[in-house]
PDB file of N, CA and C in Angstrom:
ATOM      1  N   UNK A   1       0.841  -1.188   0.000  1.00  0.00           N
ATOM      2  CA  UNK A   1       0.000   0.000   0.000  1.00  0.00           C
ATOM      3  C   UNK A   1       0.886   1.250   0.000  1.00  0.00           C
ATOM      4  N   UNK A   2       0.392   2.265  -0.834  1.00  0.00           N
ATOM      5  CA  UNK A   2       1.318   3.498  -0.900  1.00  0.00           C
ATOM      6  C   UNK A   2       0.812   4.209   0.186  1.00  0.00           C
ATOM      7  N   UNK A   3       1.581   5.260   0.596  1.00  0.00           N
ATOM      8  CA  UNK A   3       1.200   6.237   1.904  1.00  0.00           C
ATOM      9  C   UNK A   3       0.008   6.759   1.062  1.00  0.00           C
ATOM     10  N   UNK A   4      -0.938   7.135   0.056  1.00  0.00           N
ATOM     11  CA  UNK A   4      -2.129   7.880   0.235  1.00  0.00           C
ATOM     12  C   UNK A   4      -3.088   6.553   0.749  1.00  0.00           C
ATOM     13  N   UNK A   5      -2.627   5.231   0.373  1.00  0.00           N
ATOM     14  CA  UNK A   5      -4.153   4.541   0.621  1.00  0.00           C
ATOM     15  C   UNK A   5      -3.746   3.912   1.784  1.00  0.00           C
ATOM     16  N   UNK A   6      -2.616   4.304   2.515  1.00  0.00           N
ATOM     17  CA  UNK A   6      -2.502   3.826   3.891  1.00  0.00           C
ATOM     18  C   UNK A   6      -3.305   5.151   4.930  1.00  0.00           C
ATOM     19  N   UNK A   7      -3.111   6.811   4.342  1.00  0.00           N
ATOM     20  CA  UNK A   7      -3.849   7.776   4.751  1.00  0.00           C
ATOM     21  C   UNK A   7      -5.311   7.331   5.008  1.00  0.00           C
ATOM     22  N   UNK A   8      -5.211   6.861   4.042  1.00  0.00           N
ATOM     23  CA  UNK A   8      -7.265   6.787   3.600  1.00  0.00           C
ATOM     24  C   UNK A   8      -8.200   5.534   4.467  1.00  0.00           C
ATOM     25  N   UNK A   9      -6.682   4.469   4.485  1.00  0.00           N
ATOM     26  CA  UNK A   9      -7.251   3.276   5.590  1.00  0.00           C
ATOM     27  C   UNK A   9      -6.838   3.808   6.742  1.00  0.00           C
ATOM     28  N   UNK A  10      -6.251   5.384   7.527  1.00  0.00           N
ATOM     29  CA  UNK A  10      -5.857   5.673   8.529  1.00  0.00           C
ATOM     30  C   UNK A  10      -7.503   6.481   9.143  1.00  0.00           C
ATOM     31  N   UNK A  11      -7.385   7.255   8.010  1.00  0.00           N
ATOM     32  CA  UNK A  11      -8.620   8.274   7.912  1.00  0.00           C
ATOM     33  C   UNK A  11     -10.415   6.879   8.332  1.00  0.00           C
ATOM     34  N   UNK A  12     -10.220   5.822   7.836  1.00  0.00           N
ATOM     35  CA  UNK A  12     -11.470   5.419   8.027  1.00  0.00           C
ATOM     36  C   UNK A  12     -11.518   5.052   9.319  1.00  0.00           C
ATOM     37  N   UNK A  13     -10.203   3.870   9.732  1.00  0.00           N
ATOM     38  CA  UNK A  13     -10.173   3.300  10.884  1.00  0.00           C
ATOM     39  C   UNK A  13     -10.302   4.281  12.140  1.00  0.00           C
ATOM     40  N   UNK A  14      -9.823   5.328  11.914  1.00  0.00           N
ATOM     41  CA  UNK A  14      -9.633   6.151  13.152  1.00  0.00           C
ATOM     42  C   UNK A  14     -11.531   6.070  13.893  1.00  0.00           C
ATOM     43  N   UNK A  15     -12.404   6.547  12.512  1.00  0.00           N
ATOM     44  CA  UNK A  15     -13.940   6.439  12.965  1.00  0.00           C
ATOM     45  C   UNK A  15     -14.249   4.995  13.867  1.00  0.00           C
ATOM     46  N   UNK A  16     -13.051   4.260  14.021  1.00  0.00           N
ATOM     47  CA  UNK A  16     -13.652   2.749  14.317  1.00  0.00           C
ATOM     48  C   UNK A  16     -13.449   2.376  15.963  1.00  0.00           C
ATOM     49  N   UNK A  17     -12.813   3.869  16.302  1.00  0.00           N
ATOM     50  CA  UNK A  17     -12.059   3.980  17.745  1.00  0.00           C
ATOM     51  C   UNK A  17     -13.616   3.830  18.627  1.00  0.00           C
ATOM     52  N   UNK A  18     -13.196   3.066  19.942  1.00  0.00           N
ATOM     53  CA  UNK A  18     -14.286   2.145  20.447  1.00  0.00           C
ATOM     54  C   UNK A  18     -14.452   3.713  21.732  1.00  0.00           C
ATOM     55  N   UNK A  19     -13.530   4.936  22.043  1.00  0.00           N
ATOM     56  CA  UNK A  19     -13.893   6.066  22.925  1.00  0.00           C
ATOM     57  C   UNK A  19     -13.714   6.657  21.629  1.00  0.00           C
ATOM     58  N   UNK A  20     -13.810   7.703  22.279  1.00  0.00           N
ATOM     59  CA  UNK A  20     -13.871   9.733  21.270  1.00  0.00           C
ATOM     60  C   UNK A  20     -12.159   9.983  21.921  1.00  0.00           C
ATOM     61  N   UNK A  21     -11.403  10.028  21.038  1.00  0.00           N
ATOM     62  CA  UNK A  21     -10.304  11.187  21.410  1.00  0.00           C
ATOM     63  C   UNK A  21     -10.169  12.351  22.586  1.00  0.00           C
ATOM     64  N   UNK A  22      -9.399  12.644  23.289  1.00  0.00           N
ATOM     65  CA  UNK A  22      -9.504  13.855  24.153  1.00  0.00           C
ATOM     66  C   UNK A  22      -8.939  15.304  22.989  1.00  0.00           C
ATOM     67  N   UNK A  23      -9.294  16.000  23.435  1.00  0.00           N
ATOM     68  CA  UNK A  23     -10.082  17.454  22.471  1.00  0.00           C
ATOM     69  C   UNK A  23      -8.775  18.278  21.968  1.00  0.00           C
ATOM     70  N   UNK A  24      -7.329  17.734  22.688  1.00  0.00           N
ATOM     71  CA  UNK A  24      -5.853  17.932  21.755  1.00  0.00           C
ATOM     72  C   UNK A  24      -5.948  16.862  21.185  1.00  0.00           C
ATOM     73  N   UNK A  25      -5.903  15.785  20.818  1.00  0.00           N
ATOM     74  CA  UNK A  25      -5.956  14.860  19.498  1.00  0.00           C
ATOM     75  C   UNK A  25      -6.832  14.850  18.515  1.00  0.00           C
ATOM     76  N   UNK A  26      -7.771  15.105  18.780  1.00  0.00           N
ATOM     77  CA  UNK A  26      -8.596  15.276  17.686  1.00  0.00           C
ATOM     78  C   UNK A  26      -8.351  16.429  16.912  1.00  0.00           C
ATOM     79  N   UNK A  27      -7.884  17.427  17.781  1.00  0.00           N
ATOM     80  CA  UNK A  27      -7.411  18.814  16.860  1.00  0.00           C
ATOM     81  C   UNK A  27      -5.817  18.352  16.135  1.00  0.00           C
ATOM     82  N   UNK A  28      -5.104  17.720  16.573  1.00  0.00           N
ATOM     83  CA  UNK A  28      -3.890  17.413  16.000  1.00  0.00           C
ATOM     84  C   UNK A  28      -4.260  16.171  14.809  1.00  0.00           C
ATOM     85  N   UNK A  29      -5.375  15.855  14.579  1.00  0.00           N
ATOM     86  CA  UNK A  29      -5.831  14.769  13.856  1.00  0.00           C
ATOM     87  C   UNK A  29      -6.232  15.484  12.386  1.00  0.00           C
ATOM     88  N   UNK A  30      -6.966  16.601  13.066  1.00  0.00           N
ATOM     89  CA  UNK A  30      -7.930  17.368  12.012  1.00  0.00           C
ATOM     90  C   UNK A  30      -6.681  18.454  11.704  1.00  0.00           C
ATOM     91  N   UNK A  31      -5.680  18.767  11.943  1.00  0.00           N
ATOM     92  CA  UNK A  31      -4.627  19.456  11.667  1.00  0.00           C
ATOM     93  C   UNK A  31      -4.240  19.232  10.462  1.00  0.00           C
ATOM     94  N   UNK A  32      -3.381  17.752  11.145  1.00  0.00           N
ATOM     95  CA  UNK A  32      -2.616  16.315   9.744  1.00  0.00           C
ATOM     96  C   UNK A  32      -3.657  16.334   8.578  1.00  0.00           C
ATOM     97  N   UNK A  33      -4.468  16.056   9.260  1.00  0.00           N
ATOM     98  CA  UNK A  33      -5.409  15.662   7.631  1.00  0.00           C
ATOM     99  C   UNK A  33      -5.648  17.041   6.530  1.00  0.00           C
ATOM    100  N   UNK A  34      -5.930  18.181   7.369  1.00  0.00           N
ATOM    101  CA  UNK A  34      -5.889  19.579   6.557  1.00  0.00           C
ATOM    102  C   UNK A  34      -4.548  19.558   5.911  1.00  0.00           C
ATOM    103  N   UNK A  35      -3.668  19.553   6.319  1.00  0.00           N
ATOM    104  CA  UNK A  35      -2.266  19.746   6.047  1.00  0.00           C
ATOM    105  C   UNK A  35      -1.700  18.655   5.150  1.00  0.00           C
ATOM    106  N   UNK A  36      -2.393  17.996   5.211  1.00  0.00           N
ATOM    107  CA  UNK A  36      -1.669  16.298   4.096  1.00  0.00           C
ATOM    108  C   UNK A  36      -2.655  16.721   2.617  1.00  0.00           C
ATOM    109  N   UNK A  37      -3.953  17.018   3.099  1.00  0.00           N
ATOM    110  CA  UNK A  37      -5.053  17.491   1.920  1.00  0.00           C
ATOM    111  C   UNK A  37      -5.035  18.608   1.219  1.00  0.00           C
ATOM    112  N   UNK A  38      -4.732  19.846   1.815  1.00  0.00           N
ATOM    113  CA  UNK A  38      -5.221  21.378   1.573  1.00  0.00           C
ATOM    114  C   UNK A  38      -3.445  21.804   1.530  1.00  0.00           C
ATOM    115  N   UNK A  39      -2.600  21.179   2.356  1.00  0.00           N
ATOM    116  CA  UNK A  39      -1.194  21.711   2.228  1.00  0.00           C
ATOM    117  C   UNK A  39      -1.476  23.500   3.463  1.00  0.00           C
ATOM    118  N   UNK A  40      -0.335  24.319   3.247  1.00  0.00           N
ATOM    119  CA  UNK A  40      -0.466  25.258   3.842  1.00  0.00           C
ATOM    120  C   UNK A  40      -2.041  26.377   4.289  1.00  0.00           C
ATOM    121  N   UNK A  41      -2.517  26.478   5.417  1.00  0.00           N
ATOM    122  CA  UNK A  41      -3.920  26.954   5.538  1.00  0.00           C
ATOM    123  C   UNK A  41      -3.531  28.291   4.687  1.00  0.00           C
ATOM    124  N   UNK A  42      -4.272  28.638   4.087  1.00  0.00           N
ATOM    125  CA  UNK A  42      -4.713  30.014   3.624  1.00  0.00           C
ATOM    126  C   UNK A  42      -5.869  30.588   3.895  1.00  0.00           C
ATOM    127  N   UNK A  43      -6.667  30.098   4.481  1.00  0.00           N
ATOM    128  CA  UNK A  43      -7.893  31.011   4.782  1.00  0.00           C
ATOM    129  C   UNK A  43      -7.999  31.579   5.979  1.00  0.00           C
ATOM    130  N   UNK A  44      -9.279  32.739   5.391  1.00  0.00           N
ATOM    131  CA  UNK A  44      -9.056  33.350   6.584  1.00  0.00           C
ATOM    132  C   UNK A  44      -9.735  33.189   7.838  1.00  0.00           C
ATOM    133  N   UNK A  45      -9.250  34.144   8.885  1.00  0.00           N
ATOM    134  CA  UNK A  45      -9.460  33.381  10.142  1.00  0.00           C
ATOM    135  C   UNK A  45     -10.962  33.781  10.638  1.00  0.00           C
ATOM    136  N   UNK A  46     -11.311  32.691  11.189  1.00  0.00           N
ATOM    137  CA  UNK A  46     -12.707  33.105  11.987  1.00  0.00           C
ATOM    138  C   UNK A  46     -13.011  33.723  12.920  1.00  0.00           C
ATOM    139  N   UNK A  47     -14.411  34.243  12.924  1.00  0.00           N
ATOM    140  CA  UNK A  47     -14.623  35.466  14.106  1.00  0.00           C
ATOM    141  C   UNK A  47     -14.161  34.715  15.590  1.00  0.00           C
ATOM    142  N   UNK A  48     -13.528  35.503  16.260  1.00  0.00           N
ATOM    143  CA  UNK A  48     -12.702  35.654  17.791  1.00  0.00           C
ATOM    144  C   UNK A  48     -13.610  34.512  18.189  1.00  0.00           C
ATOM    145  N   UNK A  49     -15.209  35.021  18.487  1.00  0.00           N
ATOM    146  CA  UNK A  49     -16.284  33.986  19.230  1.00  0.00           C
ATOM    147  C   UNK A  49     -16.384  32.185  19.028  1.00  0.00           C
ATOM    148  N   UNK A  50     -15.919  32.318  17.500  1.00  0.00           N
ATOM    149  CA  UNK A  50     -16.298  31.162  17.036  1.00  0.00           C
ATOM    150  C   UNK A  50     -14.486  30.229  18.096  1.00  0.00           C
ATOM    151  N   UNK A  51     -14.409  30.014  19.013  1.00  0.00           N
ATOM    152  CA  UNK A  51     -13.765  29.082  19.843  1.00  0.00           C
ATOM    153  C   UNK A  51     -13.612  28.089  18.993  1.00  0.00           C
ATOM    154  N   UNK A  52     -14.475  27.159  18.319  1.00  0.00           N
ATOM    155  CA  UNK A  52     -13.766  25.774  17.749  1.00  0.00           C
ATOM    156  C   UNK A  52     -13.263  26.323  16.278  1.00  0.00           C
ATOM    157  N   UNK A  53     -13.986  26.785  15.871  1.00  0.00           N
ATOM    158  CA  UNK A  53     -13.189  27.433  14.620  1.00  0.00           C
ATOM    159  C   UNK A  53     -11.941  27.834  14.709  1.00  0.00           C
ATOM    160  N   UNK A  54     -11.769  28.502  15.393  1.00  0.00           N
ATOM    161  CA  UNK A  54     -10.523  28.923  15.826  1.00  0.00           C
ATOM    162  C   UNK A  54      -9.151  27.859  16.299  1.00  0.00           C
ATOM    163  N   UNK A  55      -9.793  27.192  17.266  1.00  0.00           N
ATOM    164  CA  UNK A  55      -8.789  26.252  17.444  1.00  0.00           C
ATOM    165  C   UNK A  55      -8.500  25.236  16.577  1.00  0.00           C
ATOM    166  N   UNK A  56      -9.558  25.039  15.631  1.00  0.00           N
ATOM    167  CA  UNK A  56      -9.317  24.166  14.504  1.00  0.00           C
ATOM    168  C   UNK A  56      -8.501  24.790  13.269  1.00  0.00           C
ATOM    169  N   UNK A  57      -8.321  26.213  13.034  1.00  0.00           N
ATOM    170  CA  UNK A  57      -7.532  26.683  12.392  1.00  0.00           C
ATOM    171  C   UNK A  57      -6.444  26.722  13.233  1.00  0.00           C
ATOM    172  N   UNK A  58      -5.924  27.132  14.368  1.00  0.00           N
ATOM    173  CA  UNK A  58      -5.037  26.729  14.708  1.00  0.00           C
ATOM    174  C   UNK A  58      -3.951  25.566  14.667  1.00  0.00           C
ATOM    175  N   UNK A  59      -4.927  24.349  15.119  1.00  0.00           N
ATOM    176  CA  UNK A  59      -4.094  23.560  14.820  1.00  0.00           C
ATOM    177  C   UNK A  59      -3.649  22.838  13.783  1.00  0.00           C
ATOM    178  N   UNK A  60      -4.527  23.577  12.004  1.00  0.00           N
ATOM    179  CA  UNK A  60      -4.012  23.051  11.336  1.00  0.00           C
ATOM    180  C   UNK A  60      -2.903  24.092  11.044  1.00  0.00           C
ATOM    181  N   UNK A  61      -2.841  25.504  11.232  1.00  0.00           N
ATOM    182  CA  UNK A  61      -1.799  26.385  10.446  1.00  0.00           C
ATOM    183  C   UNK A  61      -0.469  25.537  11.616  1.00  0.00           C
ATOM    184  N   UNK A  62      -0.641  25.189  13.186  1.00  0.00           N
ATOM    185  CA  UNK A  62       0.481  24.222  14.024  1.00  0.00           C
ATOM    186  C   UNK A  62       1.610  23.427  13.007  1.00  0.00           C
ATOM    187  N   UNK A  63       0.870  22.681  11.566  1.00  0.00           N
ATOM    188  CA  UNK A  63       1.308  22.371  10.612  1.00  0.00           C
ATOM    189  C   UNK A  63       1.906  22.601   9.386  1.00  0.00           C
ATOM    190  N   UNK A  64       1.908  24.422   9.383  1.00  0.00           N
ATOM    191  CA  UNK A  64       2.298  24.832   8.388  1.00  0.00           C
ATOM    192  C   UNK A  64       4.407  24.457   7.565  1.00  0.00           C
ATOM    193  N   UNK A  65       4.057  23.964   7.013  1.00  0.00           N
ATOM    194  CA  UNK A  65       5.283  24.192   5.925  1.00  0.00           C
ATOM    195  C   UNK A  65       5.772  22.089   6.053  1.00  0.00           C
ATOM    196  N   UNK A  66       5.230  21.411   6.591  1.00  0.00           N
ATOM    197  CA  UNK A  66       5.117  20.598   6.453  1.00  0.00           C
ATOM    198  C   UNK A  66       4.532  19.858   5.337  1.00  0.00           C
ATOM    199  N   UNK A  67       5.607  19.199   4.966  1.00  0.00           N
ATOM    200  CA  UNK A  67       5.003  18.348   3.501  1.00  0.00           C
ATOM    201  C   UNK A  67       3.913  17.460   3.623  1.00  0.00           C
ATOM    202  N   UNK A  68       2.752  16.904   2.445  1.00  0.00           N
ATOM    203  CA  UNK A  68       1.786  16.766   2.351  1.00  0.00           C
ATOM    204  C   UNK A  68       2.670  14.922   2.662  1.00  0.00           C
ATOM    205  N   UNK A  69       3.062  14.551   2.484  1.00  0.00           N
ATOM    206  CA  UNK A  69       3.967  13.668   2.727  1.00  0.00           C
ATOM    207  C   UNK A  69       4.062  13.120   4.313  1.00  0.00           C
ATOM    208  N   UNK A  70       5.126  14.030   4.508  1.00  0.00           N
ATOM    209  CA  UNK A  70       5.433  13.835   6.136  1.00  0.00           C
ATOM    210  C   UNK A  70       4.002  13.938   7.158  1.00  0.00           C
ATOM    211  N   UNK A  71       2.604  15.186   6.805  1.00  0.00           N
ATOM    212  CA  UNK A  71       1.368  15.002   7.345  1.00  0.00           C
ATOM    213  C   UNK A  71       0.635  13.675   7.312  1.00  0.00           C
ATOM    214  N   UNK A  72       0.806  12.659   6.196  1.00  0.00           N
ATOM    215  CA  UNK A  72      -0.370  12.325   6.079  1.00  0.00           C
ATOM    216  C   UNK A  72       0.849  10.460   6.891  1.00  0.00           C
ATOM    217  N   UNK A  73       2.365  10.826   7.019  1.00  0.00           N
ATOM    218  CA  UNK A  73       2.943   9.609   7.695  1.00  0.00           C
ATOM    219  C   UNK A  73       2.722  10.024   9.326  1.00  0.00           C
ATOM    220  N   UNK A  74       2.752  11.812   9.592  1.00  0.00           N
ATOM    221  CA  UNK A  74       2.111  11.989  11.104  1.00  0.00           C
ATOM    222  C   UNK A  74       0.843  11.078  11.206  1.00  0.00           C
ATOM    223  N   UNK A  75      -0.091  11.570  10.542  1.00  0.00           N
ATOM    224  CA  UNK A  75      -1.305  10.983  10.914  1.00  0.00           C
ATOM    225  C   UNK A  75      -1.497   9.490  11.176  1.00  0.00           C
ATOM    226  N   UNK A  76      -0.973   8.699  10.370  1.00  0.00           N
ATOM    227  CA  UNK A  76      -1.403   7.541  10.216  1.00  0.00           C
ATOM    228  C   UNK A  76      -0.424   6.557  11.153  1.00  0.00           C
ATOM    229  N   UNK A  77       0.998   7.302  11.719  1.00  0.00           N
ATOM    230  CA  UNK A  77       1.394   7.189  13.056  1.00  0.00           C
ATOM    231  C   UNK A  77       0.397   7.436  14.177  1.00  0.00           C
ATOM    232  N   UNK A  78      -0.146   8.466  14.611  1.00  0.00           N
ATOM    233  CA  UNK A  78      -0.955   8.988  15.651  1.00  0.00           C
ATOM    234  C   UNK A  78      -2.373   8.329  15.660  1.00  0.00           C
ATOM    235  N   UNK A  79      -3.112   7.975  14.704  1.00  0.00           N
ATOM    236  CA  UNK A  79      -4.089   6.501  14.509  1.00  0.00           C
ATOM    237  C   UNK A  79      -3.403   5.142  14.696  1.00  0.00           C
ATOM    238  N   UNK A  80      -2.574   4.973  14.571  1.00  0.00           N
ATOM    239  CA  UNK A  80      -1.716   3.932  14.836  1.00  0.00           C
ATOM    240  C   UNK A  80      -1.854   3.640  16.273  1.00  0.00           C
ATOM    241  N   UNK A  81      -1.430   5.084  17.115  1.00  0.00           N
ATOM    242  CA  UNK A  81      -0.690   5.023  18.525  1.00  0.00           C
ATOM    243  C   UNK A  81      -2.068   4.654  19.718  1.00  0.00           C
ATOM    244  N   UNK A  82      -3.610   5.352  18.680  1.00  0.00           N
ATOM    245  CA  UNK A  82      -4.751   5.190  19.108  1.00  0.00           C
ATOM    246  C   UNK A  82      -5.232   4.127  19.785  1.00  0.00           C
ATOM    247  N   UNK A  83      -4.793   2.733  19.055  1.00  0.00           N
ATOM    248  CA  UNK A  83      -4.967   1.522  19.099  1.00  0.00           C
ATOM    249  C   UNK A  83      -4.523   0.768  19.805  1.00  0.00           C
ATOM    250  N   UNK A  84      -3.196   1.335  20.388  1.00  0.00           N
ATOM    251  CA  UNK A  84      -2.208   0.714  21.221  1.00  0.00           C
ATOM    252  C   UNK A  84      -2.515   0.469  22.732  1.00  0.00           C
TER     253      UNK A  84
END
């Protein structure tokens, strides 16, 4: 399997997790995957109020300049570590 269809079997299995993530992994999850998909964030940022918006742009720009490459071998490490 090449690293995108090991991403993509990372990306499904993760839904298969038997708890919910605590609320820094899931943002470092949804980071990797922006950052392996979309590459550097460019958009712009959301209103102050919007709290998850925010932290969800956060932690994907956390990823900036990181190759779409090295994101999507983070991720499918950190689903990996889920399981353990």
């Amino acid at each position: 399997m090449n690293t995108e269809e090991q991403f993509e079997a990372a990306k499904k299995r993760v839904q298969t997790l038997s708890e919910r993530p605590d609320n820094n992994t899931l943002l470092k999850l949804y980071g990797l995957n922006k950052q392996a998909t979309l590459g550097d964030c460019n958009e712009p940022s959301p209103p102050a109020y919007n709290f998850i918006e925010v932290a969800k742009q956060n932690a994907w720009k956390g990823f900036a300049g990181k190759s779409k490459d090295a994101a999507m071998h983070e991720y499918i490490a950190l689903v990996d570590s889920l399981f353990t």
